[in-house]
C-alpha atoms as a PDB file:
ATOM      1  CA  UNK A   1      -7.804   5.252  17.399  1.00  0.00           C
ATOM      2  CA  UNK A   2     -10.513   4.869  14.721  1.00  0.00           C
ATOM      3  CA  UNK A   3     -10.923   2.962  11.612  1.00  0.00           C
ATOM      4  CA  UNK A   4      -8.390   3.810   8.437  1.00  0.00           C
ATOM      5  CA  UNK A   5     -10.440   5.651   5.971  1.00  0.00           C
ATOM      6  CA  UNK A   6      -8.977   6.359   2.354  1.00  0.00           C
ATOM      7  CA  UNK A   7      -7.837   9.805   3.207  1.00  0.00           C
ATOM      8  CA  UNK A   8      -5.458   8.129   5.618  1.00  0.00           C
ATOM      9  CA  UNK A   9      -3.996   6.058   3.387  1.00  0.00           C
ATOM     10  CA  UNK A  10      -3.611   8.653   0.599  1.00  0.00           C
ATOM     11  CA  UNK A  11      -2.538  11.351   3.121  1.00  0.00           C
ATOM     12  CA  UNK A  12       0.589   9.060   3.777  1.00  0.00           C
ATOM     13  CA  UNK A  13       1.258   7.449   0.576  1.00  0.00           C
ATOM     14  CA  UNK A  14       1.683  11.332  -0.913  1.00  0.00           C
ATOM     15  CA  UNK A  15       4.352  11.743   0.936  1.00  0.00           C
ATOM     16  CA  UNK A  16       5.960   9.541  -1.384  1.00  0.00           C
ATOM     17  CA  UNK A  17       4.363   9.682  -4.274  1.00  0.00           C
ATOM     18  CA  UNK A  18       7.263  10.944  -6.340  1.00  0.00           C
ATOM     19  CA  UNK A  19       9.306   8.000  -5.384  1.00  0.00           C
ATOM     20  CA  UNK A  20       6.721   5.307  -6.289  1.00  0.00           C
ATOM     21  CA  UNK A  21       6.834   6.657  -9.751  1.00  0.00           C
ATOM     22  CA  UNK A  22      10.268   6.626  -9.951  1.00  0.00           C
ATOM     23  CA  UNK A  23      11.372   3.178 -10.947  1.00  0.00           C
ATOM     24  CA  UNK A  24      15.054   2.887  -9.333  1.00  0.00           C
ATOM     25  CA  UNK A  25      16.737  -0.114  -8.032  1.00  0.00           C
ATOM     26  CA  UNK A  26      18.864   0.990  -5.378  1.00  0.00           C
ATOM     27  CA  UNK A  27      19.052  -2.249  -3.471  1.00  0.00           C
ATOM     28  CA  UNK A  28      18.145  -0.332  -0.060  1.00  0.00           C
ATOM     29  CA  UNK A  29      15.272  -0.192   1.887  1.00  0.00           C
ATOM     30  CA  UNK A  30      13.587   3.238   1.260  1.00  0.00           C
ATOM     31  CA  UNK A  31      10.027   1.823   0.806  1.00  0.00           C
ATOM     32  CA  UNK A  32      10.161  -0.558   4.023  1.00  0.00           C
ATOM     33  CA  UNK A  33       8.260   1.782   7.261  1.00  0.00           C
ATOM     34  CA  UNK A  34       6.070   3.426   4.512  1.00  0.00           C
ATOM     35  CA  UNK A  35       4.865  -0.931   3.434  1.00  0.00           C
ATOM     36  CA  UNK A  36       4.770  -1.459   7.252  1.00  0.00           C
ATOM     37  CA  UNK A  37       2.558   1.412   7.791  1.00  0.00           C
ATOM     38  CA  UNK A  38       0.366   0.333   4.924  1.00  0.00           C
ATOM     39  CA  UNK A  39      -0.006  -3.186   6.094  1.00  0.00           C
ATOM     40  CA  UNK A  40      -0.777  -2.012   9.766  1.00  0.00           C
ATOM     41  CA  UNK A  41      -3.341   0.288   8.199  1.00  0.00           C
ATOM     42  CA  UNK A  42      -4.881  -2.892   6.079  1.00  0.00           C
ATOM     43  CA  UNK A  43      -4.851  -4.937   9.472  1.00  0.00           C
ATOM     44  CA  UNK A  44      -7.191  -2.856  10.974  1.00  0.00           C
ATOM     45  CA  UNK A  45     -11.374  -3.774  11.179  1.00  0.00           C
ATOM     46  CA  UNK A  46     -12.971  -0.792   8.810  1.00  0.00           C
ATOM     47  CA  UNK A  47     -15.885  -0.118   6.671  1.00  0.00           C
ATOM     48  CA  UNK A  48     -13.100   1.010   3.973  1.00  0.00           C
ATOM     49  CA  UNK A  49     -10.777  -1.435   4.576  1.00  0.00           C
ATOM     50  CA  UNK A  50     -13.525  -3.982   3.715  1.00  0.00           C
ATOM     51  CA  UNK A  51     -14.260  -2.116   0.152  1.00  0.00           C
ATOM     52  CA  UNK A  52     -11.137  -2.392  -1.135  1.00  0.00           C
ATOM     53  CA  UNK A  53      -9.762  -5.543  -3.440  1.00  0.00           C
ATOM     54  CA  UNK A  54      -8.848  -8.778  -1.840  1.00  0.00           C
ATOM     55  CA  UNK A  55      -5.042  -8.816  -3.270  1.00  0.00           C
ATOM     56  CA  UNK A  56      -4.696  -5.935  -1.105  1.00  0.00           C
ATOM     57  CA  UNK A  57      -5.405  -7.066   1.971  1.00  0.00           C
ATOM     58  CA  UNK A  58      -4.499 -10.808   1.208  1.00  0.00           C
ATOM     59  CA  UNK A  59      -1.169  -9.580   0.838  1.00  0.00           C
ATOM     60  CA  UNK A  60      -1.115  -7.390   4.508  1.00  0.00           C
ATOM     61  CA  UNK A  61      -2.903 -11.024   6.141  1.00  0.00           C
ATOM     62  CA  UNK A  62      -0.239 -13.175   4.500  1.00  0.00           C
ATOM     63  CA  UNK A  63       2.350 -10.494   5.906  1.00  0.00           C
ATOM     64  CA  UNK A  64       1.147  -9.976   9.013  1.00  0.00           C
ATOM     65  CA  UNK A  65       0.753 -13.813   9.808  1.00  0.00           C
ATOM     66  CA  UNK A  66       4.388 -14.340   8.311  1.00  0.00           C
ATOM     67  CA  UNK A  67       4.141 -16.349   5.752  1.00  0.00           C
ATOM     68  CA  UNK A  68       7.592 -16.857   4.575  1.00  0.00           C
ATOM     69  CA  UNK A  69       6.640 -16.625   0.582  1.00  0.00           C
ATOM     70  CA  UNK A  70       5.437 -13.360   1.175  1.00  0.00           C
ATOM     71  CA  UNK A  71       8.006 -12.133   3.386  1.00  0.00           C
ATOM     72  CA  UNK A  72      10.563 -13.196   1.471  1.00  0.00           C
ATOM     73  CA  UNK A  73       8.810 -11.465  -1.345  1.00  0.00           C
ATOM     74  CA  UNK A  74       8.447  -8.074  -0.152  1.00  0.00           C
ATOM     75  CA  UNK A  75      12.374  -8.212   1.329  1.00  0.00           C
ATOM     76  CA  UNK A  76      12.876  -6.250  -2.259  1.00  0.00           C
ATOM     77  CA  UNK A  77      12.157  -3.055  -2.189  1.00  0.00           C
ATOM     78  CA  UNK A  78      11.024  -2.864  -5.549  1.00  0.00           C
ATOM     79  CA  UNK A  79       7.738  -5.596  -4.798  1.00  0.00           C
ATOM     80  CA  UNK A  80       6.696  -3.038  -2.016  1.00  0.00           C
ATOM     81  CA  UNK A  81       7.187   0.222  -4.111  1.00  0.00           C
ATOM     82  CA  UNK A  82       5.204  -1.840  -7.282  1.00  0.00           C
ATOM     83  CA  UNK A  83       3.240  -2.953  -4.255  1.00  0.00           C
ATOM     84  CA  UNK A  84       2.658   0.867  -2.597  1.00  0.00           C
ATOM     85  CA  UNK A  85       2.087   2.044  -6.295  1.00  0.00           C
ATOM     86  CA  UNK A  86      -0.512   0.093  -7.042  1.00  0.00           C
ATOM     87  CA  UNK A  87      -2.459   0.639  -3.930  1.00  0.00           C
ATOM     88  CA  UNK A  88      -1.918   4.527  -4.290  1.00  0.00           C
ATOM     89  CA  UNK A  89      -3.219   4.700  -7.974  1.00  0.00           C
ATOM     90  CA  UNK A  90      -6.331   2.818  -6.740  1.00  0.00           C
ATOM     91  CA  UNK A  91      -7.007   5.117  -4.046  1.00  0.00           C
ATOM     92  CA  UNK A  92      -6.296   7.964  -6.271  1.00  0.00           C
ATOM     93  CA  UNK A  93      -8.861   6.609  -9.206  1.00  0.00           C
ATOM     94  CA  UNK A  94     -11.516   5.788  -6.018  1.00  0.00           C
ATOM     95  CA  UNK A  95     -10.956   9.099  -4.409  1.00  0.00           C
ATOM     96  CA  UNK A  96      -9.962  12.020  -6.935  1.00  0.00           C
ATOM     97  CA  UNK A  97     -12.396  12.630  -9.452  1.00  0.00           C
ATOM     98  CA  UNK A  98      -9.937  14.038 -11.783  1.00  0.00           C
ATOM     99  CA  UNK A  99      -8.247  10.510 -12.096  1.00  0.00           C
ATOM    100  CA  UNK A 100     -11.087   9.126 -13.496  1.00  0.00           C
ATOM    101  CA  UNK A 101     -11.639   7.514 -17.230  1.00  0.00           C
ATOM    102  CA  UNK A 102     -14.685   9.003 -18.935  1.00  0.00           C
END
């Protein structure tokens, strides 16, 4: 398998990408495999991985080791959408020109 690269991560985020902008509180779990895929994808050694900001990936290390703050945390799935929404407008502003401030 090779490295995550930015397309990968805004290839499956767009999938979504109406529901992240919808804020809804619905008490269920729609956001949960899409955050699991997203911290897997942060897990992994890669040149883009290691450009993006440290709150990202300190959050999929914390995860990923099981640190019960963060766990407990992202149990809501309104911290992972805010969490998935974030990431996905930073990609966009890094990736798509058009997203860009002049």
């Amino acid at each position: 398998m090779r490295p995550p690269r930015a397309q990968d991560y805004v290839a499956l985020l767009r999938l979504y990408r109406t529901d992240l902008r919808q804020v809804t509180e619905t008490g269920g779990n729609r956001f949960e495999l899409l955050f699991l895929q997203v911290i897997r994808l942060l897990g992994e050694p890669s040149p883009f991985n290691q450009t993006l900001p440290a709150p990202f990936l300190d959050v999929a290390r914390r995860y990923s080791r099981g640190e019960l703050h963060t766990l407990s945390h992202f149990q809501h799935d309104e911290n992972r959408q805010f969490f998935l929404s974030d990431l996905y407008d930073y990609l966009k502003m890094q990736t798509d020109p058009s997203e860009r401030k002049a």
